[in-house]
Protein backbone atom coordinates (compact mmCIF):
# COMPACT_ATOMS: atom_id res chain seq x y z
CA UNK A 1 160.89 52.96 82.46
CA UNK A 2 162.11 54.02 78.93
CA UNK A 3 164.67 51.19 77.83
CA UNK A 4 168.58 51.58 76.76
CA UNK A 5 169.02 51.64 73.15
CA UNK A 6 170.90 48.61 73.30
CA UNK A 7 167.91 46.10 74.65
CA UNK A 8 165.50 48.05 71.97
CA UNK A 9 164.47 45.77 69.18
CA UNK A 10 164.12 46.51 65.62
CA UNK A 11 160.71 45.71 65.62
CA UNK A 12 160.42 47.96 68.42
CA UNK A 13 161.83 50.74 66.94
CA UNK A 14 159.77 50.29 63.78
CA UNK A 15 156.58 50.28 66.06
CA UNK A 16 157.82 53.58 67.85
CA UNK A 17 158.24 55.64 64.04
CA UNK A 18 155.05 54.21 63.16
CA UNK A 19 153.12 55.48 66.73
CA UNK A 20 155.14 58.92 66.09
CA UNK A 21 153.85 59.37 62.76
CA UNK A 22 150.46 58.57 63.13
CA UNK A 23 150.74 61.21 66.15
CA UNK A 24 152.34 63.54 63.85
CA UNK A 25 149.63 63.16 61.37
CA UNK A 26 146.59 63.67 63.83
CA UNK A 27 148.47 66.91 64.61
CA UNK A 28 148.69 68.19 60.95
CA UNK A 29 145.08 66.88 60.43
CA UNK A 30 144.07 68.96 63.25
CA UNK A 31 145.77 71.87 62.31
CA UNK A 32 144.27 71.65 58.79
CA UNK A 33 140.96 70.77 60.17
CA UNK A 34 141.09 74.58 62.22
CA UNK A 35 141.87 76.22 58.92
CA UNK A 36 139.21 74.49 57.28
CA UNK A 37 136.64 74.93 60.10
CA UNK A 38 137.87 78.89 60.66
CA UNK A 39 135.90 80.40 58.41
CA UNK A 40 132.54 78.85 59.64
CA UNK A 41 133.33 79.60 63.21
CA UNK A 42 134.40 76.61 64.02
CA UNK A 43 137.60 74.61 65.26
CA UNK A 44 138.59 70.85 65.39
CA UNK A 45 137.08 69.64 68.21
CA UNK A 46 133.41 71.64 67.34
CA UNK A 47 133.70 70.28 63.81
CA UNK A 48 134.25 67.07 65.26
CA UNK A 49 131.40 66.71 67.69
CA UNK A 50 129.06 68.29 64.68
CA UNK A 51 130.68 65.36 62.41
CA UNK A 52 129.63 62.76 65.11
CA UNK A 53 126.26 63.88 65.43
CA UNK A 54 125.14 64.05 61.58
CA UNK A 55 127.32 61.23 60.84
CA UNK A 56 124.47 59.23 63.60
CA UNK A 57 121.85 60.87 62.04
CA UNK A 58 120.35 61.49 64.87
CA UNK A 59 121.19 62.93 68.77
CA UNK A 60 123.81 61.32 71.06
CA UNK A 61 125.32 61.93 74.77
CA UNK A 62 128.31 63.53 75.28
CA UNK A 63 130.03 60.31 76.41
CA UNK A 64 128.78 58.62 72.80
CA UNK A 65 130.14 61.00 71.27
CA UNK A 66 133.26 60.90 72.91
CA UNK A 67 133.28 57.25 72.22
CA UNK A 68 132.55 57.75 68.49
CA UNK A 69 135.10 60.27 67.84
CA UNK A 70 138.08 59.10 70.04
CA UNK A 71 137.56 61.71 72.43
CA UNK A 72 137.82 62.45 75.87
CA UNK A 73 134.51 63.37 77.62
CA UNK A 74 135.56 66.38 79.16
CA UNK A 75 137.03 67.99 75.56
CA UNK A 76 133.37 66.99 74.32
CA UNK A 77 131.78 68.44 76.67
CA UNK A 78 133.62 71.36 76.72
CA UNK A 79 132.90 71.90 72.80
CA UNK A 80 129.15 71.49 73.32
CA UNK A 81 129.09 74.02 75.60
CA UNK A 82 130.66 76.46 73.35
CA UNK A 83 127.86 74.97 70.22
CA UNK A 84 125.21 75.72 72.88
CA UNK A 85 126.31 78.79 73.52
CA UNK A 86 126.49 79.36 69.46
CA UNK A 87 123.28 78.14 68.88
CA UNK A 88 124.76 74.72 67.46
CA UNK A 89 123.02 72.51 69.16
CA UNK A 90 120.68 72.47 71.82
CA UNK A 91 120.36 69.99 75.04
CA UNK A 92 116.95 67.21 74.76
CA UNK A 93 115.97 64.93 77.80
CA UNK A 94 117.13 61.78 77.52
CA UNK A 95 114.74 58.95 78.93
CA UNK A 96 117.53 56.18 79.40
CA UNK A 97 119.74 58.28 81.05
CA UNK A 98 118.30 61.72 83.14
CA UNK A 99 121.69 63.05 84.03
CA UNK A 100 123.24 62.62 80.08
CA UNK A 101 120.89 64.45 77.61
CA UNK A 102 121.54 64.00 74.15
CA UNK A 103 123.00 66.82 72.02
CA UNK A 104 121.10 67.58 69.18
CA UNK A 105 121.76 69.54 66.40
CA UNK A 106 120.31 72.59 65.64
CA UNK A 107 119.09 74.13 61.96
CA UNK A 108 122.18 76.50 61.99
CA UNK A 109 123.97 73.68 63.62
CA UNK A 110 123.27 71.15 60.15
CA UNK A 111 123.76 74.45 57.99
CA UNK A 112 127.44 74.61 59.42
């Protein structure tokens, strides 16, 4: 139930610019991000999961991923389908958990 402007506080008002603008920056940092990724065939979200990965040093799920980067599961896993199918990264077994192998980075995957 959105509140009348005369029961809003101005604490509450301060919170809401600050919420907007940090929205408003993720936007423009994702925007950037595309141009930036562009001209290695990449976007955001593909430069992001790549970013989680090397930043680990070493291969994670989907969901830790999705965890690390502030992500939701299915955008992840969307994006490493499209690295797999651009020879990114590739899928490894994962002994702790059969049904969430980890997604590991290829060589032209780390060159990116």
């Amino acid at each position: 139930m959105i509140q009348a402007a005369e029961t809003r506080t101005p604490e509450g008002e301060l919170a809401t610019e600050v919420i907007l603008s940090a929205f408003r920056a993720n936007g423009l940092l994702l925007a950037a991000g595309d141009l930036l990724a562009a001209g290695h065939g990449l976007t955001s979200a593909r430069w992001q999961v790549i970013g989680a990965i090397a930043i680990a040093q070493r291969p994670l799920t989907v969901p830790q991923i999705a965890r690390r980067m502030g992500l939701a599961r299915q955008s992840v896993h969307t994006a490493v389908n499209r690295l797999l199918a651009d020879g990114m990264v590739e899928l490894a077994p994962n002994t702790d958990r059969r049904r969430s192998p980890l997604v590991c980075l290829t060589e032209r995957g780390r060159a990116r």
